[in-house]
C-alpha atoms as a PDB file:
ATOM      1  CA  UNK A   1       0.000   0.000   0.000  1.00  0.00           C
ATOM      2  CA  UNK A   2       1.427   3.462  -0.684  1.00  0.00           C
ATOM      3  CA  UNK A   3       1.114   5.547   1.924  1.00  0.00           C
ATOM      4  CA  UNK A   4       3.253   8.242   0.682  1.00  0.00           C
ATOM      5  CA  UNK A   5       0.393  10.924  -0.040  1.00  0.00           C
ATOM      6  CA  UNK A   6      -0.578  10.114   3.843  1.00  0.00           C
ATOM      7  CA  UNK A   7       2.594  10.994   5.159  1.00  0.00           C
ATOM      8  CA  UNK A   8       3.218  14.184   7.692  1.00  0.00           C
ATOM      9  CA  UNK A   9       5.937  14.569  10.074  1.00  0.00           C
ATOM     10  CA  UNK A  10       6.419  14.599  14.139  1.00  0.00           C
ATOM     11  CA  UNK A  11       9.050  14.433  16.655  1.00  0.00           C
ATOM     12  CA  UNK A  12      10.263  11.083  17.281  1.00  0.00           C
ATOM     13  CA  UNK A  13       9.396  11.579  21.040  1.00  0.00           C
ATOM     14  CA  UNK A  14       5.391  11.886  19.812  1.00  0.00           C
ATOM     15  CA  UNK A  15       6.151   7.616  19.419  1.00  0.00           C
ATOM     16  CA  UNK A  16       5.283   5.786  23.379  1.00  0.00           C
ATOM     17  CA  UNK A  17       7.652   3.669  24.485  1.00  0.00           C
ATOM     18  CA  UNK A  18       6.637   0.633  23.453  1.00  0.00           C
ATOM     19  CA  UNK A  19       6.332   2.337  19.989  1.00  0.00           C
ATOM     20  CA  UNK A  20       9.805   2.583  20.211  1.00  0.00           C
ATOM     21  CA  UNK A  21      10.289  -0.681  21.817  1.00  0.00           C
ATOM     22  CA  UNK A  22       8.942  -2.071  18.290  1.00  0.00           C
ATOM     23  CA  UNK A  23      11.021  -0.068  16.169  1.00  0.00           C
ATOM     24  CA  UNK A  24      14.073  -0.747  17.737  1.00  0.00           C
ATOM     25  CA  UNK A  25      13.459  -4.343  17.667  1.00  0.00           C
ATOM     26  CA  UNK A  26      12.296  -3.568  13.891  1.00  0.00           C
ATOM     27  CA  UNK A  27      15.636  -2.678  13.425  1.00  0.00           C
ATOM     28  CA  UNK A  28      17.710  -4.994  14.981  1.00  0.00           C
ATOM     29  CA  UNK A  29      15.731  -7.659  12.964  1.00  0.00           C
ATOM     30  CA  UNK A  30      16.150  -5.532   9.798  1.00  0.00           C
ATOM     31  CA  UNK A  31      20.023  -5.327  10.457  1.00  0.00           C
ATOM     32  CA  UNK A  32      21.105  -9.596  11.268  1.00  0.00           C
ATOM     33  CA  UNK A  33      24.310 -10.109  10.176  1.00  0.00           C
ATOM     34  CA  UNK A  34      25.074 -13.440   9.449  1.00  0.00           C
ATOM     35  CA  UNK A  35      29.153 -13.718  10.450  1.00  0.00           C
ATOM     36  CA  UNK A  36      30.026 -11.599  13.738  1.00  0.00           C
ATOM     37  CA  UNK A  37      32.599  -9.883  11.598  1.00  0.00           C
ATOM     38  CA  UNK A  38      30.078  -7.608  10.003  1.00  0.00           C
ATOM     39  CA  UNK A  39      29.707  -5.764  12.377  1.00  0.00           C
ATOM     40  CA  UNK A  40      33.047  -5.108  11.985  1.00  0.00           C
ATOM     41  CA  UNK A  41      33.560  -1.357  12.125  1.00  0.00           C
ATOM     42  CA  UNK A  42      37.267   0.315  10.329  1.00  0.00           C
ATOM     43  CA  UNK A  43      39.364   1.261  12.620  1.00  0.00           C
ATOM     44  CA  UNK A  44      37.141  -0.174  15.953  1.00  0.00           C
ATOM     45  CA  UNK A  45      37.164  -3.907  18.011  1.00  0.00           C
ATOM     46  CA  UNK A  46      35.834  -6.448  15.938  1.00  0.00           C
ATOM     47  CA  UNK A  47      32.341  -7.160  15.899  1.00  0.00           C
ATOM     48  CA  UNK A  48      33.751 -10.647  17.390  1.00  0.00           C
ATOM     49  CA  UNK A  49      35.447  -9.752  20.042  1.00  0.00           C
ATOM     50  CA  UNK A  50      31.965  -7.400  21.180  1.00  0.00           C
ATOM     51  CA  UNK A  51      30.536 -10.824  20.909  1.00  0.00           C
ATOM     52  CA  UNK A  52      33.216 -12.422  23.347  1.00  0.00           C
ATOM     53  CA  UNK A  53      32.772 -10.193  25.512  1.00  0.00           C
ATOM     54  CA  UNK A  54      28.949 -10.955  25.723  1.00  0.00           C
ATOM     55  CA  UNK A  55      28.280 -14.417  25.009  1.00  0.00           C
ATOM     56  CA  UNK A  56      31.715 -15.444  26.765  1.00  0.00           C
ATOM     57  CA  UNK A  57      34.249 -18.061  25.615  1.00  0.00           C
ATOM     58  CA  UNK A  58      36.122 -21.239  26.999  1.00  0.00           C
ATOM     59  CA  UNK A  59      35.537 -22.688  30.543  1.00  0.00           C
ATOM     60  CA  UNK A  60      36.213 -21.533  33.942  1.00  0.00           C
ATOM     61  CA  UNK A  61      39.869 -21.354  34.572  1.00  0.00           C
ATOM     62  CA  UNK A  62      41.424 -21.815  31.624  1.00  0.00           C
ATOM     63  CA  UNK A  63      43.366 -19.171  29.646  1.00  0.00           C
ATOM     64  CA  UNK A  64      41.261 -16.817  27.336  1.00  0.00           C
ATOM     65  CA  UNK A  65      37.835 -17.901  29.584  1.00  0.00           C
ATOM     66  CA  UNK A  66      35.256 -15.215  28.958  1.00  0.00           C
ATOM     67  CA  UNK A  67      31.984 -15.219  30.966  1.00  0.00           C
ATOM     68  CA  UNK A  68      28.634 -15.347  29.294  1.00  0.00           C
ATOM     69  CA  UNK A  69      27.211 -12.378  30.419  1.00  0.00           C
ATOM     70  CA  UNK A  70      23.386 -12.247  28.411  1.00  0.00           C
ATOM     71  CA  UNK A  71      23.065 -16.144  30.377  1.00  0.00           C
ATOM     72  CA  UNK A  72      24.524 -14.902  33.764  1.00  0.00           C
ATOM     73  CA  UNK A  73      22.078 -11.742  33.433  1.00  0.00           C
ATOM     74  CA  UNK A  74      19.218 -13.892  33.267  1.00  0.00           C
ATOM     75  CA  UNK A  75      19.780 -16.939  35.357  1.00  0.00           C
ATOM     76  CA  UNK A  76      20.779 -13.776  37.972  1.00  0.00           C
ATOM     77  CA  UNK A  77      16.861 -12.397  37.545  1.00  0.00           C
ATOM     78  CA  UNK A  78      15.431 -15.945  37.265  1.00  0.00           C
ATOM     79  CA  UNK A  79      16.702 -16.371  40.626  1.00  0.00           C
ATOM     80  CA  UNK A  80      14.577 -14.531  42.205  1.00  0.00           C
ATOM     81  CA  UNK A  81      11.615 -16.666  41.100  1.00  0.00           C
ATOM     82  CA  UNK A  82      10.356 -19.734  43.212  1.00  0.00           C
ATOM     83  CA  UNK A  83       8.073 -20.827  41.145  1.00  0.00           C
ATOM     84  CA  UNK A  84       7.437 -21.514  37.183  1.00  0.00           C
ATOM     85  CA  UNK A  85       4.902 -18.559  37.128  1.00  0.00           C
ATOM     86  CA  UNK A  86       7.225 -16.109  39.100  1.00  0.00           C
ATOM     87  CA  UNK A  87       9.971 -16.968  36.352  1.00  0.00           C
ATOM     88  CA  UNK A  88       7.535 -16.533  33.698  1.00  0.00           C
ATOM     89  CA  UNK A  89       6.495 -13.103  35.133  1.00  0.00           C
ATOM     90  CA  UNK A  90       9.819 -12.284  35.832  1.00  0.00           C
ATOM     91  CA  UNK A  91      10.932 -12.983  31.487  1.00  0.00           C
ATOM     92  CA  UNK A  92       8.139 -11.283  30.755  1.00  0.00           C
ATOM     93  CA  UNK A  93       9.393  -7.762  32.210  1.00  0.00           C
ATOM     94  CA  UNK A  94      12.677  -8.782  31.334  1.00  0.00           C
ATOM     95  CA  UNK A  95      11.572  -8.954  27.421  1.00  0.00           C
ATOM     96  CA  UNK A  96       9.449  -5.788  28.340  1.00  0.00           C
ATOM     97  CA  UNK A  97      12.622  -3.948  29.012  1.00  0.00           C
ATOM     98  CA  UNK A  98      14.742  -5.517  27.106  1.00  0.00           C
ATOM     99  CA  UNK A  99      16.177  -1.976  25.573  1.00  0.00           C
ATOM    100  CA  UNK A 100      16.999  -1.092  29.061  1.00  0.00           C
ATOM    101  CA  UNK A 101      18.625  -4.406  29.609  1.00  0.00           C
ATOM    102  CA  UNK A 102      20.599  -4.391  26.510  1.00  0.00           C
ATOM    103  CA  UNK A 103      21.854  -0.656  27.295  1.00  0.00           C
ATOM    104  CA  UNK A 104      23.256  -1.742  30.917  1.00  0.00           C
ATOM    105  CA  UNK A 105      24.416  -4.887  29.099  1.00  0.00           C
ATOM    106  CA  UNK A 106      26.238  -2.544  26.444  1.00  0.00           C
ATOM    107  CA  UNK A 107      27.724  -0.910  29.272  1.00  0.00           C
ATOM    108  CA  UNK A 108      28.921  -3.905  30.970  1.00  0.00           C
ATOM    109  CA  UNK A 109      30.829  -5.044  28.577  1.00  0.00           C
ATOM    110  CA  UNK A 110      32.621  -1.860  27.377  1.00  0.00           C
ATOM    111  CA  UNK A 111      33.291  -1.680  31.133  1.00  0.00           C
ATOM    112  CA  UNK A 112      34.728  -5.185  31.146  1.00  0.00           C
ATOM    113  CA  UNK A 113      36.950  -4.418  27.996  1.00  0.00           C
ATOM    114  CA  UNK A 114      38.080  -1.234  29.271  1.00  0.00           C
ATOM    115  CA  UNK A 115      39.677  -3.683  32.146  1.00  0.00           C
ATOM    116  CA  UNK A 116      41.381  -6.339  30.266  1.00  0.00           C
ATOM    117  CA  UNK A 117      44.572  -7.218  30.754  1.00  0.00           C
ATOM    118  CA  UNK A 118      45.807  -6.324  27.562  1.00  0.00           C
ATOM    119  CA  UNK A 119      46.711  -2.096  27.134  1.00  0.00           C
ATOM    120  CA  UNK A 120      46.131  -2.469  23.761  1.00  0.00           C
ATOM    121  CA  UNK A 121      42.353  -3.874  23.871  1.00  0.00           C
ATOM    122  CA  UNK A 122      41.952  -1.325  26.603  1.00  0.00           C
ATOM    123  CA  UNK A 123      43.093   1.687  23.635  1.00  0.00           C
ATOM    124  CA  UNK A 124      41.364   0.011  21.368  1.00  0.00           C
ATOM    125  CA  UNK A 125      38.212   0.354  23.028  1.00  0.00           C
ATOM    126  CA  UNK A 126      38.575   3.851  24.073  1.00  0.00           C
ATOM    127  CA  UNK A 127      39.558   4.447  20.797  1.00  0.00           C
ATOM    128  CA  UNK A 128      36.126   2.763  19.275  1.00  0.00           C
ATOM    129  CA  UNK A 129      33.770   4.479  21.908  1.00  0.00           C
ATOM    130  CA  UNK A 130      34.396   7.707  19.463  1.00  0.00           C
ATOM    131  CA  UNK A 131      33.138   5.978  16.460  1.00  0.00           C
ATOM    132  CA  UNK A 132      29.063   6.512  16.277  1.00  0.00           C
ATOM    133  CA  UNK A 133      28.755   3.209  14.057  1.00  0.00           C
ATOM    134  CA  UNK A 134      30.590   0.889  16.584  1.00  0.00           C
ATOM    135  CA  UNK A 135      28.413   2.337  19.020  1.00  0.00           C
ATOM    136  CA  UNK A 136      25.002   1.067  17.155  1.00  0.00           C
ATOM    137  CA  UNK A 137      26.771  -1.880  16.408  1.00  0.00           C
ATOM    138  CA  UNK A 138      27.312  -2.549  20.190  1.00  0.00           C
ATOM    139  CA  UNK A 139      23.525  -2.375  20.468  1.00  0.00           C
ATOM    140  CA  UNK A 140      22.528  -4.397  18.170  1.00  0.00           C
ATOM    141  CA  UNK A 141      25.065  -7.159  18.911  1.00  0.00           C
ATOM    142  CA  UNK A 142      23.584  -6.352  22.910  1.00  0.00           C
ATOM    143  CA  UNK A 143      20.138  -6.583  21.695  1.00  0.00           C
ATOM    144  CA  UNK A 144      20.363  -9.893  19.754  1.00  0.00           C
ATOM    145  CA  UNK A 145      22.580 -11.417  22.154  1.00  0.00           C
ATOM    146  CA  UNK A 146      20.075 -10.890  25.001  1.00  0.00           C
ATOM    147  CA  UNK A 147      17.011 -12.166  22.844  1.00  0.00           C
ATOM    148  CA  UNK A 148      18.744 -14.780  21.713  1.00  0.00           C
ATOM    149  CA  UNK A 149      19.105 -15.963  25.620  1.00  0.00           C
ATOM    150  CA  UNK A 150      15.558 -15.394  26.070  1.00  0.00           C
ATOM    151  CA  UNK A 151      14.187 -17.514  23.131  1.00  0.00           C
ATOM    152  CA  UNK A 152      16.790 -19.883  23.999  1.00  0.00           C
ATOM    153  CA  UNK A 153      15.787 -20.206  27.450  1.00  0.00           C
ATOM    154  CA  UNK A 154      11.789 -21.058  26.057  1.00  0.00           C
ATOM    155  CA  UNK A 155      10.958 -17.570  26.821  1.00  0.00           C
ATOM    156  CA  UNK A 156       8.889 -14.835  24.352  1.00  0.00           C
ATOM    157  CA  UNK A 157      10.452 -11.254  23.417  1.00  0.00           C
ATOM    158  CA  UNK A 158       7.492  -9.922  22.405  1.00  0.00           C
ATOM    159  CA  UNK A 159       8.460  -9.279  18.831  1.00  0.00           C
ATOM    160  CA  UNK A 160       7.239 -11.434  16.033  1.00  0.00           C
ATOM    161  CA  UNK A 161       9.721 -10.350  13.360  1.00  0.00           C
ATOM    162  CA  UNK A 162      13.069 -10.036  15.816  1.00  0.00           C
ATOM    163  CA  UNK A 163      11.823 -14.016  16.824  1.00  0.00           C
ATOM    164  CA  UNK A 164      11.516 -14.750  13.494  1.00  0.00           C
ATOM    165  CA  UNK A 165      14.371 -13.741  11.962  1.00  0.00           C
ATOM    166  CA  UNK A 166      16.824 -15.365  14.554  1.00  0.00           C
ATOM    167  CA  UNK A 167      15.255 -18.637  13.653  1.00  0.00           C
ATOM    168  CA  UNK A 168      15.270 -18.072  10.213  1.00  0.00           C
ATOM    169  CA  UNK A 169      19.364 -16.911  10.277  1.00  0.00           C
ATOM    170  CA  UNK A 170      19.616 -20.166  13.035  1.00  0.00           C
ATOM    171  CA  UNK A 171      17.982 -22.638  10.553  1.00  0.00           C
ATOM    172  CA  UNK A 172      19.456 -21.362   7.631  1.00  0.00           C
ATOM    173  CA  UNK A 173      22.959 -20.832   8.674  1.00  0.00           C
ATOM    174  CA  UNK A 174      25.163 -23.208   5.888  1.00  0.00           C
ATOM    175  CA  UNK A 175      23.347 -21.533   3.395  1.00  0.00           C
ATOM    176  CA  UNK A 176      23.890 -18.197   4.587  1.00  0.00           C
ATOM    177  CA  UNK A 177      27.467 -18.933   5.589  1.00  0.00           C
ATOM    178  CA  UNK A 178      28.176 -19.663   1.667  1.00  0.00           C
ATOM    179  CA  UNK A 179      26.935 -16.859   0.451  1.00  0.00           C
ATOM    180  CA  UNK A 180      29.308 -14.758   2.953  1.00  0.00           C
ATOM    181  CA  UNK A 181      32.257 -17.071   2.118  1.00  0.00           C
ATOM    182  CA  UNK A 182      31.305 -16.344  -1.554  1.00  0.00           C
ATOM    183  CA  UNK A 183      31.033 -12.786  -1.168  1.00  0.00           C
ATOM    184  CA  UNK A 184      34.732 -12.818   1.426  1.00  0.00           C
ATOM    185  CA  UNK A 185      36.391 -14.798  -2.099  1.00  0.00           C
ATOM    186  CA  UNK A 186      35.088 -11.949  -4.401  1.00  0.00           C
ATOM    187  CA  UNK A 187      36.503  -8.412  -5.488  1.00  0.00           C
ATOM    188  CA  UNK A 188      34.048  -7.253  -2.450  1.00  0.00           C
ATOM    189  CA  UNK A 189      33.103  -4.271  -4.182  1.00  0.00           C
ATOM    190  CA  UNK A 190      29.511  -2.576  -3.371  1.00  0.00           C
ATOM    191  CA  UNK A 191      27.939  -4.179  -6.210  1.00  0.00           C
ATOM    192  CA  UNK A 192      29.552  -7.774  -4.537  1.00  0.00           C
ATOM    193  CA  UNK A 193      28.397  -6.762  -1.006  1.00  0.00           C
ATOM    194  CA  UNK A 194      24.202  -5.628  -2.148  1.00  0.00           C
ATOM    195  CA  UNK A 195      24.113  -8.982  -4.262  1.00  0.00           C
ATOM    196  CA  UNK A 196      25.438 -10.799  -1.015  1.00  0.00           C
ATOM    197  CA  UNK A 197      22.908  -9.042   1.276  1.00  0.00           C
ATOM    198  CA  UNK A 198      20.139  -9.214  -1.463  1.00  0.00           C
ATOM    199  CA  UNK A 199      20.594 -13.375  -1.132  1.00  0.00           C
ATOM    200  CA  UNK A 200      20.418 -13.119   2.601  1.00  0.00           C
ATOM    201  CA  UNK A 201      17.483 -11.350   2.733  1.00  0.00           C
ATOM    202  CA  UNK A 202      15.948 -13.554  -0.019  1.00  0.00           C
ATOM    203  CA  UNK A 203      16.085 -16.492   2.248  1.00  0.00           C
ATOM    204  CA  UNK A 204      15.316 -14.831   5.147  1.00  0.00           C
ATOM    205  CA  UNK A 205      12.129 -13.630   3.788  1.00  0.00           C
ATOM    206  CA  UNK A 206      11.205 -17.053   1.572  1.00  0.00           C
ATOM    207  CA  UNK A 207      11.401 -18.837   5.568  1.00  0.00           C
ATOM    208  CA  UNK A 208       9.018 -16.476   6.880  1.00  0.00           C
ATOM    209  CA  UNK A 209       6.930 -17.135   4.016  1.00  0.00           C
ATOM    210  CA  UNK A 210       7.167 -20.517   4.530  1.00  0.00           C
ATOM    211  CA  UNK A 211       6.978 -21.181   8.529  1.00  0.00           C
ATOM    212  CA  UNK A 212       3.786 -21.457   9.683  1.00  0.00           C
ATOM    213  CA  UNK A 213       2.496 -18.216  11.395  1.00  0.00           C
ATOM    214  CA  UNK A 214      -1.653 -17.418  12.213  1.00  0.00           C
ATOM    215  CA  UNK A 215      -3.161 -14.300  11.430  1.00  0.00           C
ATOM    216  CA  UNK A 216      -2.738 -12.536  14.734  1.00  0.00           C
ATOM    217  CA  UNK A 217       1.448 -13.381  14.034  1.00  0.00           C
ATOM    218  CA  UNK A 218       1.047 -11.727  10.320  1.00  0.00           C
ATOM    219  CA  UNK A 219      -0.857  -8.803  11.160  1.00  0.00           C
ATOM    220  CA  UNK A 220       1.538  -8.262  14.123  1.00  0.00           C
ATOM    221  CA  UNK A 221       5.088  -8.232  11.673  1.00  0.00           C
ATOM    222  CA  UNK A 222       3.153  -6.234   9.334  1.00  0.00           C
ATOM    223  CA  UNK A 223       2.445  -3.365  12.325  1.00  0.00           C
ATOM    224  CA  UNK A 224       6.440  -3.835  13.589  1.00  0.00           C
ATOM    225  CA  UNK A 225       7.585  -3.035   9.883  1.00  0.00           C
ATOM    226  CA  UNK A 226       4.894  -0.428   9.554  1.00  0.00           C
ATOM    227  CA  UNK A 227       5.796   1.363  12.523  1.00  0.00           C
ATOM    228  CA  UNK A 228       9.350   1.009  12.118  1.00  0.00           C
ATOM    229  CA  UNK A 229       9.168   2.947   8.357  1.00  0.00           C
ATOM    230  CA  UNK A 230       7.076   5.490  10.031  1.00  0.00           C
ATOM    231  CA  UNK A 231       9.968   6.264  13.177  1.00  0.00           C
ATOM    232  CA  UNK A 232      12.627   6.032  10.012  1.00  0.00           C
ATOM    233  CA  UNK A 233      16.048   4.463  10.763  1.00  0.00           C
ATOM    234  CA  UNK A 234      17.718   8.036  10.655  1.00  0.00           C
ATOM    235  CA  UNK A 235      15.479   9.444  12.915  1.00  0.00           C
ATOM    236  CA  UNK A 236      15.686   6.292  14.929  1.00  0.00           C
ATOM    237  CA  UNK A 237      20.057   6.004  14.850  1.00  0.00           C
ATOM    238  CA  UNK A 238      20.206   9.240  16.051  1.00  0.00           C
ATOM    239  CA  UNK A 239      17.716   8.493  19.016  1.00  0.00           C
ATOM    240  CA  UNK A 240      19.903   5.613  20.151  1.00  0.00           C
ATOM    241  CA  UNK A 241      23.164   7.202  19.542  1.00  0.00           C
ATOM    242  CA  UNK A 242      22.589   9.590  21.848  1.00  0.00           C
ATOM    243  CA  UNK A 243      21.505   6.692  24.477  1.00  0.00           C
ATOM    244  CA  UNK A 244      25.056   5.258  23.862  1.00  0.00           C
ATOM    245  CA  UNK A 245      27.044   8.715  23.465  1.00  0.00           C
ATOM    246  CA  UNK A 246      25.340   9.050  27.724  1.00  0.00           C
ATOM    247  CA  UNK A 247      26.977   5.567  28.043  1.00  0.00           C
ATOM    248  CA  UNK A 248      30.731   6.772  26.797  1.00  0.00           C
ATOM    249  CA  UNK A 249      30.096   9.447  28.786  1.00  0.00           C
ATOM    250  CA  UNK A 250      29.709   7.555  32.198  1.00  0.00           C
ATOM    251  CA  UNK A 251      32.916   5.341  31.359  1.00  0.00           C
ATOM    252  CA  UNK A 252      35.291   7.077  30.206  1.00  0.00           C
ATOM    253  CA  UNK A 253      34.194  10.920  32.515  1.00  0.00           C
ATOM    254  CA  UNK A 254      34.274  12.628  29.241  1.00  0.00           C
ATOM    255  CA  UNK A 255      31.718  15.169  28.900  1.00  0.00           C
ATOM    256  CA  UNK A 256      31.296  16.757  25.215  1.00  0.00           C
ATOM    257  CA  UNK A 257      30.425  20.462  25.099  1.00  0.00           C
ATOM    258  CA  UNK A 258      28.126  19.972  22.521  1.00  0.00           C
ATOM    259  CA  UNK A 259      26.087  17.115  23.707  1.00  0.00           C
ATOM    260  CA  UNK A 260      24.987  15.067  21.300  1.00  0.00           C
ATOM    261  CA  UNK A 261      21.211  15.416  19.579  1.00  0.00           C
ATOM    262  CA  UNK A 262      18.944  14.347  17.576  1.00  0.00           C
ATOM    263  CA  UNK A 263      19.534  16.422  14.269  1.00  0.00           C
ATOM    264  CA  UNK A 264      16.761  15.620  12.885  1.00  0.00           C
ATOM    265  CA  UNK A 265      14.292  13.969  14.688  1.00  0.00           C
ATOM    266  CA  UNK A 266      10.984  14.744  12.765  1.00  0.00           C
ATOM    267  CA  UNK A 267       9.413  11.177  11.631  1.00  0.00           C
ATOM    268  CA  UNK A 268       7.068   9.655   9.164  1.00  0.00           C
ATOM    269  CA  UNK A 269       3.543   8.831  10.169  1.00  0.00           C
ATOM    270  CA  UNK A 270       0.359   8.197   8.603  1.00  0.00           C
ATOM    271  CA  UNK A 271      -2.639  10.979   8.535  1.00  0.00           C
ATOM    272  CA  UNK A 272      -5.374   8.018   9.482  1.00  0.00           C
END
């Protein structure tokens, strides 16, 4: 449907929060990368190593061991439940406020890599905290870490399309991998890298075709991609940014003199 002649603006803070809540998920979901590496940002820690740092490696003890911090999170709030309906109730708000979660999460782990042992991890990070793009990256490597522990775990996040597209990149990981090898083999030039993401999001979107979802599951994905395209992913960037510039801010005791804002933060949304 073309909505375009429907279209005024707003501020971005006209959205509630669970408006938001959608969009961001929207965009996480929108934005699966396939390989940890691309998230890779020039110049910034690997989109790995962010990983490492949240989903741990190795076991206790042994050299290199990294805690998994999106399980320890959980299992930490789960504790507090004594029975299967008080953890239920407890994942629930978790998912709920799983922005929040995945912020302080973010923040964790820039905190933890700001400690290593290593000075230059510790510059490196410092370093990447500038960069706007690691930043988002951080996020959205937070975010899909943390869901990813909460579907694992047999828990909802509330999101159709997020839920969807994890199992989709899960189930359909050799063929994805290929196409990423493929593309890693070639001249990677922009034309190589939009036919590699084209692929990826053809078989992300022939699976959700495919899986079986009622019509309350449809009409929800179709509202989370509305309402994303109606917040914008400029408008939206910008919004989060400045979430994560407040989280430099409280780590490294650098205050900028021009605070960082939303330069534009009028959005799309329909004249019903």
């Amino acid at each position: 449907m073309d909505l375009s002649n429907l279209i005024g603006s707003v501020p971005l803070d006209k959205f509630t929060k669970d408006q938001k809540r959608v969009a961001i998920l929207t965009w996480v979901a929108e934005n699966i990368k396939i390989r940890w590496k691309d998230y890779n940002v020039d110049g910034c820690a690997s989109g790995f190593s962010q990983r490492l740092w949240g989903a741990g490696r190795g076991e206790a003890g042994n050299r290199g061991y990294m805690p998994d911090r999106a399980k320890e999170n959980i299992e930490l709030l789960k504790g507090f439940a004594s029975t299967d309906e008080e953890t239920n109730e407890i994942m629930k708000e978790v998912a709920e406020n799983i922005i929040e979660n995945a912020v302080v999460f973010a923040e964790d782990l820039l905190k933890a890599a700001r400690n290593a042992k290593t000075e230059s991890v510790r510059k490196k990070y410092l370093k990447s905290m500038q960069n706007q793009e690691f930043m988002l990256a951080l996020l959205q490597i937070s975010l899909l870490l943390y869901s990813k522990e909460i579907i694992y775990q047999g828990h909802s996040i509330n999101h159709e399309y997020l839920t969807v597209r994890i199992q989709g990149s899960e189930i359909n990981k050799n063929n994805l991998s290929k196409i990423w090898i493929e593309y890693s083999k070639s001249h990677q030039t922009q034309k190589d890298y939009l036919e590699a993401v084209e692929k990826t999001n053809q078989i992300l979107n022939d699976f959700e075709k495919e899986i079986v979802l009622d019509k309350s599951q449809m009409d929800r994905i179709i509202e989370e991609k509305l309402i994303f395209s109606l917040v914008g992913p400029e408008a939206l960037e910008s919004y989060l940014y400045g979430i994560m510039d407040t989280v430099r801010a409280r780590i490294t005791g650098e205050i900028r003199l021009i605070s960082v804002t939303e330069m534009d933060t009028s959005v799309k949304i329909a004249k019903l």
